[in-house]
Protein backbone atom coordinates (compact mmCIF):
# COMPACT_ATOMS: atom_id res chain seq x y z
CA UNK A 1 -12.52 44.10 4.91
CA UNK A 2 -15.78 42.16 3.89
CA UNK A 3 -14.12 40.46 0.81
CA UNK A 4 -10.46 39.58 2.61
CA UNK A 5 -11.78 36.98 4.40
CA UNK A 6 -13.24 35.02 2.15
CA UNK A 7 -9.82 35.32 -0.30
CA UNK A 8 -8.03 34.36 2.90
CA UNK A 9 -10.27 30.98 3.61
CA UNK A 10 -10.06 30.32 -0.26
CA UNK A 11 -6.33 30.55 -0.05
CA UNK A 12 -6.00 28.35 2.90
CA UNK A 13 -8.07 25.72 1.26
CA UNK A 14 -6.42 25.51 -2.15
CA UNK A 15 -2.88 25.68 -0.68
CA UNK A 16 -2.12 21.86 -1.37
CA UNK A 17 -3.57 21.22 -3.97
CA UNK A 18 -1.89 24.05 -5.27
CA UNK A 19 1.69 22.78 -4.39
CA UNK A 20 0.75 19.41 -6.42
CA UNK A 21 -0.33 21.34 -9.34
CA UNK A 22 2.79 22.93 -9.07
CA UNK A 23 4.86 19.94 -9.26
CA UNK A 24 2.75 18.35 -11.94
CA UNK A 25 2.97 21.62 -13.59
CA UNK A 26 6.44 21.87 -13.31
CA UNK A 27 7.48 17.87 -13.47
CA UNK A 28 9.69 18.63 -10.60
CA UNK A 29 12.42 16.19 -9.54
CA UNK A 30 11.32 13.57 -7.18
CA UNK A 31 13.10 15.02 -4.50
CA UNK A 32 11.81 17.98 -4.52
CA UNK A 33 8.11 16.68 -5.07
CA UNK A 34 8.96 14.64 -1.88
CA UNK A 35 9.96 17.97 0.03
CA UNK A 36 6.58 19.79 -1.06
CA UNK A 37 5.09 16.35 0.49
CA UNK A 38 6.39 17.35 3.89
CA UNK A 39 5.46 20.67 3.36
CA UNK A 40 1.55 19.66 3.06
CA UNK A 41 1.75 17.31 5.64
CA UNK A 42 3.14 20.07 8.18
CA UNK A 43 0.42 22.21 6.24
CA UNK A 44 -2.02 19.41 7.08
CA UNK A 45 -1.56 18.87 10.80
CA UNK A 46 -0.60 22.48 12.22
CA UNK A 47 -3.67 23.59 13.54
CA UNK A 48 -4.02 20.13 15.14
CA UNK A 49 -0.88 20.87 16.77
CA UNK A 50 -1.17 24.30 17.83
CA UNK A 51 -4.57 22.98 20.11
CA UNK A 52 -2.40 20.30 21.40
CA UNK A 53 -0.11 22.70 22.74
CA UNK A 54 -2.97 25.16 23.52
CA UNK A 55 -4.17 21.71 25.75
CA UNK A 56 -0.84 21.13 27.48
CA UNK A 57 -0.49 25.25 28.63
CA UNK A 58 -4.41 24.62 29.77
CA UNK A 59 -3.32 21.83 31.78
CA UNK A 60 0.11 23.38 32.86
CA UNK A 61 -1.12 26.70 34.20
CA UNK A 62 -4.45 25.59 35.56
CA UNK A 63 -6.88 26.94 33.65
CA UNK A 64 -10.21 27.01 34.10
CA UNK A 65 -13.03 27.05 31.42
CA UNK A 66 -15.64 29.79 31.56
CA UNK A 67 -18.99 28.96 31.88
CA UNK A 68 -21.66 29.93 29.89
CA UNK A 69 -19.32 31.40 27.37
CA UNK A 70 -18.55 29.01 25.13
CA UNK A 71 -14.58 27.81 24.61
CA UNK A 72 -13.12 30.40 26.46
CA UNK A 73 -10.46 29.87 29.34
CA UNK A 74 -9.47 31.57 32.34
CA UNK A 75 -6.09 31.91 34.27
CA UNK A 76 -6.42 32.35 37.58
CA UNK A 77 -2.27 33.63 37.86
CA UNK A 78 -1.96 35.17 34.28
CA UNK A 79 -5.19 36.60 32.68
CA UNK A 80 -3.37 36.79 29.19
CA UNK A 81 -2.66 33.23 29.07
CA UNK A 82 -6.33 32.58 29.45
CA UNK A 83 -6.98 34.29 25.70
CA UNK A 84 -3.79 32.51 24.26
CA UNK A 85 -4.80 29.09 24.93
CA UNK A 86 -8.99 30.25 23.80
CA UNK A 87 -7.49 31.25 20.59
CA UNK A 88 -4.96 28.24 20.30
CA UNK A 89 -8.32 25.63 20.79
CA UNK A 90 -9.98 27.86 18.20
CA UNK A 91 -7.36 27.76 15.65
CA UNK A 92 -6.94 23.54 16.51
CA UNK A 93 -10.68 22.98 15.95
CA UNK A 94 -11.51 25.40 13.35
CA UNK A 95 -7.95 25.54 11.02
CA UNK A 96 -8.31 22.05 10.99
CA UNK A 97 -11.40 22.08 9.12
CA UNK A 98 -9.98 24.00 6.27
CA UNK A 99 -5.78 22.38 6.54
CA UNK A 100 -6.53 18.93 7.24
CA UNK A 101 -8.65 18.30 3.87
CA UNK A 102 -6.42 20.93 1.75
CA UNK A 103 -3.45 19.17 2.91
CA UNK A 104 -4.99 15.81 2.35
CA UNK A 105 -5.73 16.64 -1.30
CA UNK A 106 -2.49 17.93 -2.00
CA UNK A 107 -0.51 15.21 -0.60
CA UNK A 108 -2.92 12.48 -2.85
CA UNK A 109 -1.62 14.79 -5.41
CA UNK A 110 2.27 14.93 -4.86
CA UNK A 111 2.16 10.97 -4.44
CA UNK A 112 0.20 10.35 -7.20
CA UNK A 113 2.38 12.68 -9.45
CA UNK A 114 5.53 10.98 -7.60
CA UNK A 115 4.27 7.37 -8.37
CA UNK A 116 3.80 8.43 -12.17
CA UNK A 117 7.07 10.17 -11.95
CA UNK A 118 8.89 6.80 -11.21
CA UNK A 119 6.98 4.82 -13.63
């Protein structure tokens, strides 16, 4: 169990620039180099999203944050909602330190291997 997680955070972080070694690999069609593109930018700005969202529910259902504890919320009406939106923050502030630079690196990639394409 010790060793998955480390595979799984390597993964995560060499997920774009893995898709633009694939399409330099590969010299993939430009349309297709544009659709991996979206795919790391979507890659890129998830976790950033899913907080957002985790935000709005906080703000929606009125929760409250625990004191003392760290990031952790509580629902006064639904005490499941309270550990949804504590591990939608987490994912937002921590995924995002291991997607935002992956995807970043990939997408310098595809648009460096798209600008060379068209040359």
């Amino acid at each position: 169990m010790v060793i998955v997680y480390p595979f799984c955070l390597l993964l995560l972080l060499l997920f774009g620039p893995g898709l633009a070694a694939i399409a330099i690999y590969y010299s993939l069609a430009a349309s297709w180099q544009l659709v991996l593109l979206g795919v790391c930018i979507l890659y890129g700005i998830s976790p950033l999203v899913i907080g957002w969202i985790g935000l709005i529910l906080i703000q929606r259902f009125g929760c409250q944050n625990e004191i003392g504890v760290g990031i952790s919320y509580k629902c006064p009406d639904n005490p499941q909602m309270g550990e949804l939106v504590t591990g939608m923050i987490f994912i937002g502030a921590w995924g995002g330190i291991i997607t935002i630079p992956s995807g970043l690196l990939g997408c310098i990639g595809l648009i460096i291997s798209i600008i060379h394409r068209s040359i």
